[in-house]
Protein backbone atom coordinates (compact mmCIF):
# COMPACT_ATOMS: atom_id res chain seq x y z
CA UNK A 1 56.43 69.60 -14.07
CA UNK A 2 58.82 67.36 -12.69
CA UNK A 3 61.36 64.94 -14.92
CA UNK A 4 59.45 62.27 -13.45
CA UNK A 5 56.20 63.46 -14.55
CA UNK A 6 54.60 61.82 -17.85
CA UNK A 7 54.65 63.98 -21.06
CA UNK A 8 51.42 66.11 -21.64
CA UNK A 9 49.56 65.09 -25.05
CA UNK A 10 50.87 67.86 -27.88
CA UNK A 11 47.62 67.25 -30.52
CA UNK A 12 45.30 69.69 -29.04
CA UNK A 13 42.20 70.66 -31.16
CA UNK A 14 40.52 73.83 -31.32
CA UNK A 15 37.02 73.83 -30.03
CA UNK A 16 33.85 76.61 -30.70
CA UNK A 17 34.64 79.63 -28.84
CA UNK A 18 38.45 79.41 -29.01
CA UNK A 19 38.68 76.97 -25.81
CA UNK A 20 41.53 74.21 -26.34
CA UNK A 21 40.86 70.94 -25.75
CA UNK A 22 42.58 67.07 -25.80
CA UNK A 23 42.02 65.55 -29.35
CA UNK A 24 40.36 62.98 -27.20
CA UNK A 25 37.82 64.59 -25.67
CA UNK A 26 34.60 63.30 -25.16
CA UNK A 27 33.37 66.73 -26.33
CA UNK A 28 34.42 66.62 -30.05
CA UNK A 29 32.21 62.95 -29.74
CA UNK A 30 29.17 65.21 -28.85
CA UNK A 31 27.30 67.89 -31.06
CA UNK A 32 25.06 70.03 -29.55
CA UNK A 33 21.51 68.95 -30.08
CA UNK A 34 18.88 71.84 -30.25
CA UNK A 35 15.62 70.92 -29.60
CA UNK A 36 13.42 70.81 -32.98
CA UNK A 37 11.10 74.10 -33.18
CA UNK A 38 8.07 72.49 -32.40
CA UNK A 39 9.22 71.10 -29.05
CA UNK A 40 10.36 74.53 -27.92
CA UNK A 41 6.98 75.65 -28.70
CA UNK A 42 5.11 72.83 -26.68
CA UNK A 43 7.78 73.98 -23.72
CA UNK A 44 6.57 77.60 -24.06
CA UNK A 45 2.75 76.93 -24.19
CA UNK A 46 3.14 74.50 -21.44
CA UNK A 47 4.96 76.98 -19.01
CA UNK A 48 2.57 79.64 -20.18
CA UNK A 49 -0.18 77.45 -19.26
CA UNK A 50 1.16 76.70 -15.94
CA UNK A 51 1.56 79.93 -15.19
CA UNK A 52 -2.24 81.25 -16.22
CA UNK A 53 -3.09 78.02 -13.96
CA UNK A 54 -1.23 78.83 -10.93
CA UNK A 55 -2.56 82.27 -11.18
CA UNK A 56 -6.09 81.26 -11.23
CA UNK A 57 -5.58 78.70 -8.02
CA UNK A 58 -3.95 81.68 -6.31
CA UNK A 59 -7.05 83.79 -7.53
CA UNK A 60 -9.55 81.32 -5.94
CA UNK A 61 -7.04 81.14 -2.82
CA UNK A 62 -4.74 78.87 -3.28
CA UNK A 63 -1.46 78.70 -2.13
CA UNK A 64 0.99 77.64 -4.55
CA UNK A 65 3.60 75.36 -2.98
CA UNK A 66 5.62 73.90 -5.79
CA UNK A 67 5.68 74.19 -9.42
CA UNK A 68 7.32 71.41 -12.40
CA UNK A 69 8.22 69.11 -9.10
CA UNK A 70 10.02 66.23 -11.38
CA UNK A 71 10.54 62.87 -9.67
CA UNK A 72 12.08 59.32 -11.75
CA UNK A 73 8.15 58.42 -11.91
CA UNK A 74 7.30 62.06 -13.36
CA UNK A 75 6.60 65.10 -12.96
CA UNK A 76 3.25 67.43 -10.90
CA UNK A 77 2.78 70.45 -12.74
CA UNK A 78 1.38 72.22 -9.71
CA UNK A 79 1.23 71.58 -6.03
CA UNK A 80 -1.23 73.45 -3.95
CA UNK A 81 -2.29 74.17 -0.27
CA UNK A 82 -5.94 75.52 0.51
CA UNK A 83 -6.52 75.22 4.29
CA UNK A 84 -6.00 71.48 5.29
CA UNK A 85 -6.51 70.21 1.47
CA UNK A 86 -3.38 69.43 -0.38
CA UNK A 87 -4.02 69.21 -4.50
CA UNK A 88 -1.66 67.60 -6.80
CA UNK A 89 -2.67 69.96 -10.48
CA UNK A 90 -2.02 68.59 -14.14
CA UNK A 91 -2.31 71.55 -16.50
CA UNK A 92 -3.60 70.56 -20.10
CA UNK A 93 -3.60 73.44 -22.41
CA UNK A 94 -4.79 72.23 -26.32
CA UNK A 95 -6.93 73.94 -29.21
CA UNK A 96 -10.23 73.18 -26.81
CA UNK A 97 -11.45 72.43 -23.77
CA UNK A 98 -12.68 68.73 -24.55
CA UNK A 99 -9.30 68.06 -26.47
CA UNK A 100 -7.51 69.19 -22.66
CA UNK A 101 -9.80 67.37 -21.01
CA UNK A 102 -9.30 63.92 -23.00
CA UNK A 103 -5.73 64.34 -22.82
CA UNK A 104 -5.15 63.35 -19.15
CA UNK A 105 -4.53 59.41 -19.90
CA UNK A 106 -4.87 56.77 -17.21
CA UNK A 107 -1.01 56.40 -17.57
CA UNK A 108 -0.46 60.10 -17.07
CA UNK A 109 -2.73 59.79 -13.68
CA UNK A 110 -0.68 56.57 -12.69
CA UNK A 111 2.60 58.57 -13.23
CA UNK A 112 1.04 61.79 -11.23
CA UNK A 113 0.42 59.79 -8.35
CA UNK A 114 3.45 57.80 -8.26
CA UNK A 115 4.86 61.88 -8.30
CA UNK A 116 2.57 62.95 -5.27
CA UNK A 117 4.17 60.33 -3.70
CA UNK A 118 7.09 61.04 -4.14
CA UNK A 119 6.99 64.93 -3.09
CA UNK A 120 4.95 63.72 0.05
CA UNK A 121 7.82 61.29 0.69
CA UNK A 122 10.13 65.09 0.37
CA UNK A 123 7.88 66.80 2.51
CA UNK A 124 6.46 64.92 5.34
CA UNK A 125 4.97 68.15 7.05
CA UNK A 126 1.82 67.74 4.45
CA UNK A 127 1.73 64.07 5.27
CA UNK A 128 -1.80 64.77 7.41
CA UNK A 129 -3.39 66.92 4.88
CA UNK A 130 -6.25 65.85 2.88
CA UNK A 131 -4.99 64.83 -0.51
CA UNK A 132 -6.50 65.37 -4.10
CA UNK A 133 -5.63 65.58 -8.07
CA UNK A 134 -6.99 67.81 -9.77
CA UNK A 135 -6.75 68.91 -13.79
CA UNK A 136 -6.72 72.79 -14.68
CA UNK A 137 -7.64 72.92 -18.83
CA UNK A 138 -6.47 75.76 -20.93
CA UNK A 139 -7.47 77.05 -24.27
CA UNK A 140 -7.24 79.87 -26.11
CA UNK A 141 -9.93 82.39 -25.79
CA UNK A 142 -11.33 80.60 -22.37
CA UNK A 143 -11.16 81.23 -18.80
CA UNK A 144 -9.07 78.20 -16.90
CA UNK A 145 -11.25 75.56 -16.10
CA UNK A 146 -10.71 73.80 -12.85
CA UNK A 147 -11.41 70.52 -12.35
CA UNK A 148 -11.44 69.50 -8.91
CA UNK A 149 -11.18 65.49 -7.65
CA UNK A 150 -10.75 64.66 -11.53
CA UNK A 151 -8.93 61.72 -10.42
CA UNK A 152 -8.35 60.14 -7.40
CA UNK A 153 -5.19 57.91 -6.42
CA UNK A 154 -6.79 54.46 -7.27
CA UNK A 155 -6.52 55.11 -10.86
């Protein structure tokens, strides 16, 4: 440090896990939010849902291509390659069947093919495939159920 240099601030504050920081940091502004229980539990049955899902598409020979591909419009749970066909998967997983099946909202669809296009726009190569959306439900004590062409891109 040069003469020239300006003085360094002297009120330093001591942070969690003995790091020192400015008094002015934007850190001591910020506490660190946990999520509440219950949507750490939605996570966890969602990615365990997911994951029964993609292994039953594999199982009926699929080819798993992406998984959680998030986009500003939203998010595909599941994208998928058998032969020439290209499916875009929402996984449901609720207490039944019905309940999963009910849950797939026309806004959810909207957002889901806003997504496809989105990861089509990311992947051109799959730009000639044939195209479809389909909705895998999960409950406990069923097998997947696999709903093929549950919705199509017209909404």
């Amino acid at each position: 440090m040069t003469t020239d240099d300006p003085p360094r601030p002297v009120s330093r504050t001591l942070k969690r896990r003995g790091t020192i920081a400015p008094a002015n940091s934007a850190s001591e502004d910020r506490t660190a939010k946990t999520p509440a229980p219950a949507r750490v539990a939605a996570f966890q049955t969602g990615l365990s849902a997911e994951s029964k899902a993609s292994a039953y598409l594999i199982a009926k020979g699929y080819r798993i291509l992406a998984r959680r591909f998030r986009t500003p419009h939203g998010e595909i749970d599941i994208v998928a390659r058998r032969r020439n066909l290209l499916t875009f998967v929402e996984v449901k997983a609720r207490a039944t069947l019905d309940e999963a099946a009910y849950s797939v909202t026309p806004q959810q669809q909207q957002r889901i093919v806003a997504a496809a296009q989105a990861w089509l726009m990311t992947h051109p190569e799959h730009a000639d495939f044939e195209m479809r959306f389909d909705v895998v439900l999960i409950a406990p004590k069923h097998l997947p159920r696999h709903l093929m062409a549950a919705f199509d891109a017209g909404g």
